[in-house]
Protein backbone atom coordinates (compact mmCIF):
# COMPACT_ATOMS: atom_id res chain seq x y z
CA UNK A 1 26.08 -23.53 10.50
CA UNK A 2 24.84 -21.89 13.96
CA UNK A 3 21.72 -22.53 15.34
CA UNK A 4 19.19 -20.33 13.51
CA UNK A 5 15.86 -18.54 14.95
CA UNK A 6 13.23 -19.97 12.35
CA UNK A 7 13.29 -22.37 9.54
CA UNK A 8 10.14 -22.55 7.35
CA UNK A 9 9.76 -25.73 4.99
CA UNK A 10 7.77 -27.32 2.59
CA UNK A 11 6.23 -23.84 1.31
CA UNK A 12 6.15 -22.25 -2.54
CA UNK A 13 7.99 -19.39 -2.46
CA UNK A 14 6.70 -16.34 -4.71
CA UNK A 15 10.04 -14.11 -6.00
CA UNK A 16 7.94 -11.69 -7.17
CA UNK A 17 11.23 -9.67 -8.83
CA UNK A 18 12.61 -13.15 -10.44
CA UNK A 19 8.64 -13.92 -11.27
CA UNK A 20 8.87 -17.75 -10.30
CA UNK A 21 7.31 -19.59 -7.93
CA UNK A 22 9.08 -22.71 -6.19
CA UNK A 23 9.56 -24.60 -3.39
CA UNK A 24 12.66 -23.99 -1.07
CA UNK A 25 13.90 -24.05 3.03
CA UNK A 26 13.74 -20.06 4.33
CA UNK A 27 15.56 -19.27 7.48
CA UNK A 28 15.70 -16.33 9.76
CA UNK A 29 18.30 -15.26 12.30
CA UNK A 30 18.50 -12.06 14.35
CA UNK A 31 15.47 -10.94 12.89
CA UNK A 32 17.31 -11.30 8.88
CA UNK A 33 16.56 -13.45 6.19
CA UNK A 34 19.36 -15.92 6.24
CA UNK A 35 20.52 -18.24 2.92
CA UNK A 36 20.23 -22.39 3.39
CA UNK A 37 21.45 -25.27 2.10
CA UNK A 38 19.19 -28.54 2.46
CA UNK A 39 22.74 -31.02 1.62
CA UNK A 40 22.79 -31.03 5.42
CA UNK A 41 21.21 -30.74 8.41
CA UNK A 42 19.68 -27.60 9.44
CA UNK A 43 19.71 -26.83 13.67
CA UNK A 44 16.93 -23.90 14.37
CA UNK A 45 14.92 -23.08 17.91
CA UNK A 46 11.48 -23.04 15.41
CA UNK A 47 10.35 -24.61 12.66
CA UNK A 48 7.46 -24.11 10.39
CA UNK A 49 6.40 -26.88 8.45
CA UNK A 50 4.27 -24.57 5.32
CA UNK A 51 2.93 -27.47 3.36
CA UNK A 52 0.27 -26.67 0.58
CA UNK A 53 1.15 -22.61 1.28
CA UNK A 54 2.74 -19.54 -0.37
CA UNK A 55 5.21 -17.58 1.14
CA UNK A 56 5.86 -13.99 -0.04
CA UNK A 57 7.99 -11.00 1.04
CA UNK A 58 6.14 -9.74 3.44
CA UNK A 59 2.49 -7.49 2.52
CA UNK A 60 2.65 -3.59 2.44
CA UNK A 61 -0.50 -1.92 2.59
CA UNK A 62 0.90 1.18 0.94
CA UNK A 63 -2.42 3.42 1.82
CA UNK A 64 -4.03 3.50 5.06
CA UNK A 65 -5.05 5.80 7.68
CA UNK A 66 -3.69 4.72 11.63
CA UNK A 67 -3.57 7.71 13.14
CA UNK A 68 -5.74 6.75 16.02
CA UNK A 69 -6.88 9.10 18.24
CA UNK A 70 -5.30 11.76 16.34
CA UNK A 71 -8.01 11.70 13.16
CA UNK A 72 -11.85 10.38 13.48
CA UNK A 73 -11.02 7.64 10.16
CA UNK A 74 -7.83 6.45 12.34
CA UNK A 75 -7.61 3.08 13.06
CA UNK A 76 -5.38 0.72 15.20
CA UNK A 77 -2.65 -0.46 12.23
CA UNK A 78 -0.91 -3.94 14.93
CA UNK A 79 -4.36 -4.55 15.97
CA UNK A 80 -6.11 -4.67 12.58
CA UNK A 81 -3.21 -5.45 10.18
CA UNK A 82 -1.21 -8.19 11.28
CA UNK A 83 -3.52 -10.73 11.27
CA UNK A 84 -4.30 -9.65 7.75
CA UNK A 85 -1.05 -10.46 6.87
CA UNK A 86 0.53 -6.73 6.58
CA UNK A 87 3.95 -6.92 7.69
CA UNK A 88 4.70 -3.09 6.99
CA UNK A 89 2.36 0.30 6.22
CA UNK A 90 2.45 3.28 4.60
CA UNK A 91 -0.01 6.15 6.31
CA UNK A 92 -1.41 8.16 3.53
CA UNK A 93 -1.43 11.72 5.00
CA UNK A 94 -3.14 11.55 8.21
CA UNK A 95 -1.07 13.91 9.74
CA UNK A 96 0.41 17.40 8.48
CA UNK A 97 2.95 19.94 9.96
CA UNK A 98 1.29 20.82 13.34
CA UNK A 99 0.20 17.28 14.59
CA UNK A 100 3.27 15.29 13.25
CA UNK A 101 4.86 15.44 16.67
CA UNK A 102 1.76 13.43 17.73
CA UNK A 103 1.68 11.06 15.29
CA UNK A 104 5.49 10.11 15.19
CA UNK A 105 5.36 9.60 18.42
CA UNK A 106 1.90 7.95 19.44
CA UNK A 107 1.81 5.62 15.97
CA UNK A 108 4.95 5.64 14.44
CA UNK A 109 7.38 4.98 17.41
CA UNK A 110 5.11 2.94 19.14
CA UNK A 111 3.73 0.07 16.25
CA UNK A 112 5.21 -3.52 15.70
CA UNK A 113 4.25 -2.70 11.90
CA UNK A 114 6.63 -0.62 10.62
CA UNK A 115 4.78 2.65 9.70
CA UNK A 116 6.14 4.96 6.82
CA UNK A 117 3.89 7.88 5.66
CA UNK A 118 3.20 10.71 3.73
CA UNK A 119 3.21 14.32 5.13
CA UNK A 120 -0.07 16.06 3.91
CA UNK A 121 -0.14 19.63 2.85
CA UNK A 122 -2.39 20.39 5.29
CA UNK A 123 -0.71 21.48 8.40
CA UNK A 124 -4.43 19.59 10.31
CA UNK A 125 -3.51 16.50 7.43
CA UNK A 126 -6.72 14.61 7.26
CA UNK A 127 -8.71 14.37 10.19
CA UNK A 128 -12.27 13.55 9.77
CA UNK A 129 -14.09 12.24 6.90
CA UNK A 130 -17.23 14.41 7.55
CA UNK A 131 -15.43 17.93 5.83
CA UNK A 132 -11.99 18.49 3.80
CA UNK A 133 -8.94 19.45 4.93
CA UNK A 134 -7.59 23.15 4.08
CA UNK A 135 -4.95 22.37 0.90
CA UNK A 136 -4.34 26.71 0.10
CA UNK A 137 -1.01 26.54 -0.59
CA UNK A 138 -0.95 29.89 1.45
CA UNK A 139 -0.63 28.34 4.39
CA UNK A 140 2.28 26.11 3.68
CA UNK A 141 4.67 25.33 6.69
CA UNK A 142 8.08 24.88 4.48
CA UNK A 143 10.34 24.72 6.89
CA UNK A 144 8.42 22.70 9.17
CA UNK A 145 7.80 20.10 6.37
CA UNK A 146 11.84 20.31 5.91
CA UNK A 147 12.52 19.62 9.48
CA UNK A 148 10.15 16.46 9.29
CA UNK A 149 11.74 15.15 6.09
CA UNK A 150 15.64 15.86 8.28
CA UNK A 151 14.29 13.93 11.43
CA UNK A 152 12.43 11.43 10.04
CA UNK A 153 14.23 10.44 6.86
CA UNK A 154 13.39 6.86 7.75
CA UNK A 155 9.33 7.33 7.30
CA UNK A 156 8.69 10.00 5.98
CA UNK A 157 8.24 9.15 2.03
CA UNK A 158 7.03 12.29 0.21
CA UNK A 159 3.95 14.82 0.47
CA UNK A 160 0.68 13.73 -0.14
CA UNK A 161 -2.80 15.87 -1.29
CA UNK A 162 -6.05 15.30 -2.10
CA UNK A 163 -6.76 16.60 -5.47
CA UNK A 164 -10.67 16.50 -5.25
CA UNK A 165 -13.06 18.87 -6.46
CA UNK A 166 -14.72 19.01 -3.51
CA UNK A 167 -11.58 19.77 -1.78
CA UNK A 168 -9.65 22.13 -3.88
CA UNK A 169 -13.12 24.04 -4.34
CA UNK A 170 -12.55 27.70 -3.06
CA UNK A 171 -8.83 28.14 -3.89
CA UNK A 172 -7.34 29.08 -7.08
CA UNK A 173 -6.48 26.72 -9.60
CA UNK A 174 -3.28 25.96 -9.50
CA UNK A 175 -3.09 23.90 -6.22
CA UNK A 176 -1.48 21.26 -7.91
CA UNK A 177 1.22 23.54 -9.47
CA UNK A 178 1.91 25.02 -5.99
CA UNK A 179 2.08 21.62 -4.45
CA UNK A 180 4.77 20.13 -7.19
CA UNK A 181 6.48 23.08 -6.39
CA UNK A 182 6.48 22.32 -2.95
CA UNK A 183 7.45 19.19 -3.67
CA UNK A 184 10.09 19.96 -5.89
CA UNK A 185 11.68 22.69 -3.24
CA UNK A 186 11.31 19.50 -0.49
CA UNK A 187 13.27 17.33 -2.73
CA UNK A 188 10.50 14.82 -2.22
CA UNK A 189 7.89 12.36 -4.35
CA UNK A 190 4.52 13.34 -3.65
CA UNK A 191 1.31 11.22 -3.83
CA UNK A 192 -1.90 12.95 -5.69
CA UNK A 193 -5.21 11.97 -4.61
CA UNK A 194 -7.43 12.00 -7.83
CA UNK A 195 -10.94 11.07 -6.95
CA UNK A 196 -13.36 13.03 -8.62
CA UNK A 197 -10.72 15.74 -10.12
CA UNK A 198 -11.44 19.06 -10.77
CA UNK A 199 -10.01 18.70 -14.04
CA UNK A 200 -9.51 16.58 -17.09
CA UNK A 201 -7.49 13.78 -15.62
CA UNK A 202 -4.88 13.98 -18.41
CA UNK A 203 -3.91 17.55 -17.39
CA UNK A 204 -3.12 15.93 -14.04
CA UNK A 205 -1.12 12.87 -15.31
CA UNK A 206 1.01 15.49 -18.03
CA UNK A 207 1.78 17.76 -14.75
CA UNK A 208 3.92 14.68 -12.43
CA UNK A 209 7.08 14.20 -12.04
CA UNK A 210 8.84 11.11 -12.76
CA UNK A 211 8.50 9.40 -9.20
CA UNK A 212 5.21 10.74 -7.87
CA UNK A 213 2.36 8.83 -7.45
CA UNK A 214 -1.05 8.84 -8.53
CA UNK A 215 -3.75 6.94 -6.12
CA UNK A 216 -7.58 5.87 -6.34
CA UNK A 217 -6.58 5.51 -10.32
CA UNK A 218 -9.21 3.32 -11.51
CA UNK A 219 -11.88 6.05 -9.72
CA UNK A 220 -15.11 6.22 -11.49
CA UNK A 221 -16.24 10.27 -10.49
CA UNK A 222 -15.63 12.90 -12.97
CA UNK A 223 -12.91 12.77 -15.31
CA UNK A 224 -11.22 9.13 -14.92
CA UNK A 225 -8.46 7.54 -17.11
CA UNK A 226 -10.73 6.11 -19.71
CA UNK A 227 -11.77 8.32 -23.02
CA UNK A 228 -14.79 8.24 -24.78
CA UNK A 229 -13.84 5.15 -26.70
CA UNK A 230 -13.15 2.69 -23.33
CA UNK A 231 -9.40 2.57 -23.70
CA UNK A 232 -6.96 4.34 -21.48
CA UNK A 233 -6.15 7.89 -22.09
CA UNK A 234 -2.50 7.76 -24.13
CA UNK A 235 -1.72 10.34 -21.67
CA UNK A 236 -1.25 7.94 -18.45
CA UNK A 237 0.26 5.65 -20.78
CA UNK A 238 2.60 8.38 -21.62
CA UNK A 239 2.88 9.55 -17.84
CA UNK A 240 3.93 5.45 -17.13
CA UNK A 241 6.23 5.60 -19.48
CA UNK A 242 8.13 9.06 -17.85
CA UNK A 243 7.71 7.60 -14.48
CA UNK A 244 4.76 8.23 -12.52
CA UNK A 245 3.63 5.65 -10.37
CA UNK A 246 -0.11 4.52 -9.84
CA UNK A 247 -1.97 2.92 -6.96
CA UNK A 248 -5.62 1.28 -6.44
CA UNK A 249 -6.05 2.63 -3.33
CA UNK A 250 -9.18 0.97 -3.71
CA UNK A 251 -11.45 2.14 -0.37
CA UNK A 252 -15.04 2.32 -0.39
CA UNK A 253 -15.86 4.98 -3.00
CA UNK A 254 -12.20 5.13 -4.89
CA UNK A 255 -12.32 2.30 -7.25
CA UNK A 256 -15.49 1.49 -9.80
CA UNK A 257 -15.38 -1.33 -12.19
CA UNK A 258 -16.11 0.50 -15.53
CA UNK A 259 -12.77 1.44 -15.27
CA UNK A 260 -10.99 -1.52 -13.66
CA UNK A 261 -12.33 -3.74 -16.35
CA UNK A 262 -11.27 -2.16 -19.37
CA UNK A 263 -7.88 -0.54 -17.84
CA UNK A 264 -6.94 -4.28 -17.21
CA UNK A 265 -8.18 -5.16 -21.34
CA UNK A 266 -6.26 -2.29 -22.25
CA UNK A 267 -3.09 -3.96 -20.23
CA UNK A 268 -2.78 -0.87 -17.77
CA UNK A 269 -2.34 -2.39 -14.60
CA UNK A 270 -1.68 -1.14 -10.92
CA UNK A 271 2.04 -0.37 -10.20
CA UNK A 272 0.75 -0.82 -6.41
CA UNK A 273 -2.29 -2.38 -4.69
CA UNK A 274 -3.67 -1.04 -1.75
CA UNK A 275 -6.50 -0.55 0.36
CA UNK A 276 -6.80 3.53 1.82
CA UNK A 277 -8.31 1.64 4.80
CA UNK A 278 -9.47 3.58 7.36
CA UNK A 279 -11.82 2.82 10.88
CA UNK A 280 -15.10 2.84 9.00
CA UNK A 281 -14.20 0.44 6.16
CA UNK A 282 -12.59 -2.08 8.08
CA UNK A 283 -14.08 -5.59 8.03
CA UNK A 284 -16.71 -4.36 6.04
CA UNK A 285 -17.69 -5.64 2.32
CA UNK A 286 -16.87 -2.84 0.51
CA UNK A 287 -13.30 -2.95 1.24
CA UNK A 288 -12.58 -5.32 4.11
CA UNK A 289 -8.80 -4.90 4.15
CA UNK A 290 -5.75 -6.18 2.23
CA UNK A 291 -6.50 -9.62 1.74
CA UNK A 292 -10.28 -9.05 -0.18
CA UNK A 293 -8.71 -6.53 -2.09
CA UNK A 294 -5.79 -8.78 -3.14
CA UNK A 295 -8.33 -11.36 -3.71
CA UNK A 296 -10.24 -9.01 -5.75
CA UNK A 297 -7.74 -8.06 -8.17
CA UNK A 298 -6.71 -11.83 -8.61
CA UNK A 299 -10.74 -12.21 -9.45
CA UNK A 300 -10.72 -10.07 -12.31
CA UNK A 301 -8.15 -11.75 -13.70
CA UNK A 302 -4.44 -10.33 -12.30
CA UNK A 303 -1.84 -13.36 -12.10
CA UNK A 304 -1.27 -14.28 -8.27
CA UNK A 305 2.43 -13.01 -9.52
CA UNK A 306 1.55 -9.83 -10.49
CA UNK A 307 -0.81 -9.41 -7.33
CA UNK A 308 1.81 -10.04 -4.66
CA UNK A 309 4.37 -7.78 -6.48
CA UNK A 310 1.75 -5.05 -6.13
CA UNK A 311 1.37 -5.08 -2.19
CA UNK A 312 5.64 -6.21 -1.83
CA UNK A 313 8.13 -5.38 -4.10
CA UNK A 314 6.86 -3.14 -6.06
CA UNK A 315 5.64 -0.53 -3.19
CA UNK A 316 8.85 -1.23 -1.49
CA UNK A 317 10.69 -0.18 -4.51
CA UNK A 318 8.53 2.92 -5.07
CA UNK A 319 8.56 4.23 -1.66
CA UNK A 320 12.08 3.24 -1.03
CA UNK A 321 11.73 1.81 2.15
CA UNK A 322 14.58 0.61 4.43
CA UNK A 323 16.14 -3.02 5.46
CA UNK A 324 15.35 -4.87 2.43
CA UNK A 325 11.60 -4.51 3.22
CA UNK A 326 9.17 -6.18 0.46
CA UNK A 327 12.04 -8.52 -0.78
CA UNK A 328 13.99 -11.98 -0.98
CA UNK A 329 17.36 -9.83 -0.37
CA UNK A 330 19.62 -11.77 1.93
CA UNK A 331 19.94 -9.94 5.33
CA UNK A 332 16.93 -7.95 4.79
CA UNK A 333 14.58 -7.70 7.32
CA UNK A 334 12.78 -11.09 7.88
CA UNK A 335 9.09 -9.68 7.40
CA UNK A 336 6.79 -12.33 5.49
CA UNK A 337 3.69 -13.39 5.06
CA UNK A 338 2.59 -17.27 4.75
CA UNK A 339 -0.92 -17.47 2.78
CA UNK A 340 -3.12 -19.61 1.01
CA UNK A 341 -5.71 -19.81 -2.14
CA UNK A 342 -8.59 -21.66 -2.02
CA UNK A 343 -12.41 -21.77 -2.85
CA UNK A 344 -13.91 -18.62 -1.35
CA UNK A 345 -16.73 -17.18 -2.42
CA UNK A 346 -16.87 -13.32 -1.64
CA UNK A 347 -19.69 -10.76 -2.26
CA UNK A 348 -17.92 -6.78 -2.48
CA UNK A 349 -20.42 -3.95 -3.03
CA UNK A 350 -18.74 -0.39 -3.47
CA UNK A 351 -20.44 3.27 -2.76
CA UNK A 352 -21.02 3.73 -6.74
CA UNK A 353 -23.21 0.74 -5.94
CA UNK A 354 -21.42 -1.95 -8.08
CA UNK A 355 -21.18 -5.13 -7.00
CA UNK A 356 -18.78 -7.57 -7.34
CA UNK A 357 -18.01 -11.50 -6.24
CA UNK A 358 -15.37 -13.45 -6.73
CA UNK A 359 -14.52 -17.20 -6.33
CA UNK A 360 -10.93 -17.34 -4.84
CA UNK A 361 -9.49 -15.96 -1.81
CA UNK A 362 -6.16 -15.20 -0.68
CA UNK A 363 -6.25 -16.35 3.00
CA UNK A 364 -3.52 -15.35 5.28
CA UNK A 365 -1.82 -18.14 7.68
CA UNK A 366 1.16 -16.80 9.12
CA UNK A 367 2.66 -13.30 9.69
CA UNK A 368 6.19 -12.50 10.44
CA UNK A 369 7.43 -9.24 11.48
CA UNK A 370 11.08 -9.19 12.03
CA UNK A 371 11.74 -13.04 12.17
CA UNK A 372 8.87 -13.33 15.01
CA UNK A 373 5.37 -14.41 14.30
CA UNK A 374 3.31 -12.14 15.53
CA UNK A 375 0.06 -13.94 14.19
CA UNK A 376 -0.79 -16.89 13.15
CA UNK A 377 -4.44 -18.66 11.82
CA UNK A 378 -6.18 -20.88 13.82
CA UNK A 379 -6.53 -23.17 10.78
CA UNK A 380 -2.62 -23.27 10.61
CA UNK A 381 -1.56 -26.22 12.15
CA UNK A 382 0.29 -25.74 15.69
């Protein structure tokens, strides 16, 4: 065998498609994952010796807002994500039709993290937090939003709006139908913000498309996806079951635990994990970033299996990203993330003004973006 780039040893892998756990020899060459054999000798420039750690495709945080400079919630995705162990990104409609230019070229060209995103409705996309962003599907740019989805087939994953009361408020009722039309004339997924929706959330759930995605599902304002009766509306169920896709997209304000708790009784669990980080909630205890909310969701009870799948596979699957991203496929693109669990205890307060601590924290120790480690913890031995 040549010489290969990385070898990493002594770790428990997590498969999150094959849903096992075990311990094996990874290695990396020319950026791919490359297939071992420990019957002989294995020659590589780097080793890492992962003793007493996970390794796992690497993270995606599927919902976050890096358009810095461009938008007031932008943040810096390299500086801020890698060392929490997010290997790739997915930019939740920061940017619409007339500043795309700006953002491919400022963010997405120019990150180590691979950046996808979604294309908001809004030709301004979302650029402060302080009003919302004009959704009238009167002022759709079609065939701008076509030209993005030609030149940027790569990253650019679907449409995305903001399905909020306070945001639709003003315009006729049928945003939603005008946007799955636009959607449907794109050829394209779309991702529906449903915080605090302007209508029951089972008229939402019955109107997507097999493919589209729901995010900030387990939000507690207005109509939510638990009845009268604390069980989960047979409508999502029914959506699930026809396709629809649904994130945390947890944030500050977007998740509240009278819904988390019983959704996960009633066995509805996240298809995706993900933060909707933006500058303000970063580092702070409402949200943090990817690893408290991973830790969260293991907290109330998720299996560490089920947790990672959320925030690798699963996102990578439902976003179709490129190059083997968010898997264990030979020759895909060597992006993982080293972590470990241990005794933690964490204190998380949300803007409903629940509270919530937990005992165990996923800690990240290594990440590798394209066979390189680009960070790696302090407590991780040298």
């Amino acid at each position: 065998m040549a010489q290969l780039d990385l070898v990493i040893e002594n770790g428990r892998i997590i498969d999150p498609e094959a849903k096992t756990i075990e311990q094996r020899t990874l290695g990396i060459s020319k950026g791919k994952l490359i297939r071992v054999s420990t019957d002989e000798p294995i020659e590589a420039r780097e080793r890492i010796d992962a003793t007493g750690c996970y390794i796992s495709p690497g993270w995606i945080d599927s919902h976050v807002h890096v358009f810095k400079d461009g938008t007031e919630p932008g943040f810096a995705a390299d500086l801020a994500l890698i060392p929490m162990g997010v290997t790739a990104a997915i930019d939740g409609g920061s940017s619409g039709t007339g500043n795309w230019a700006s953002f491919k070229r400022e963010i997405v060209d120019r990150s180590i993290i691979p950046i996808f995103y979604s294309v908001n409705v809004s030709r301004s996309g979302q650029i402060t937090e302080f009003y919302p962003e004009n959704v009238d599907p009167a002022a759709y740019d079609v065939e701008a939003l076509r030209t993005i989805f030609m030149e940027d087939a790569e990253h650019a994953r679907g449409l995305k709006l903001r399905y909020g009361a306070e945001v639709v408020a003003g315009f006729s009722d049928n945003v939603l139908d005008k946007a799955l039309a636009l959607a449907d004339e794109l050829g394209c997924s779309i991702t529906v913000h449903v915080t605090n929706p302007p209508c029951p959330m089972e008229e939402i759930v019955e109107k997507m498309r097999p493919g589209d995605l729901l995010c900030h599902i387990y939000q507690g304002k207005g109509s939510t996806i638990i009845d009268d009766d604390g069980q989960v509306k047979r409508a999502v169920f029914e959506a699930r079951e026809r396709g629809v896709y649904f994130d945390s997209a947890d944030a500050r304000i977007n998740h509240c635990y009278h819904v988390i708790r019983p959704a996960i009784k009633g066995g509805f669990l996240p298809d995706i994990i993900s933060t909707d980080m933006t500058k303000n909630g970063l580092f702070h205890n409402m949200c943090w970033g990817l690893p408290v909310v991973l830790s969260k969701w293991l907290n109330l009870g998720v299996s560490l299996l089920d947790v990672i799948a959320a925030c690798t596979v699963n996102p990578a699957a439902i976003h179709r990203l490129s190059d083997g991203i968010g898997t264990w496929k030979e020759q895909a693109r060597a992006n993982l993330t080293i972590f470990r669990v241990e005794k933690h205890p964490f204190h998380l307060q949300n803007r409903m003004g629940e509270s919530f601590d937990g005992t165990q924290m996923i800690l990240p120790q290594v990440t590798i973006i394209n066979g390189i480690v680009r960070w790696k913890s302090l407590s991780f031995p040298f």
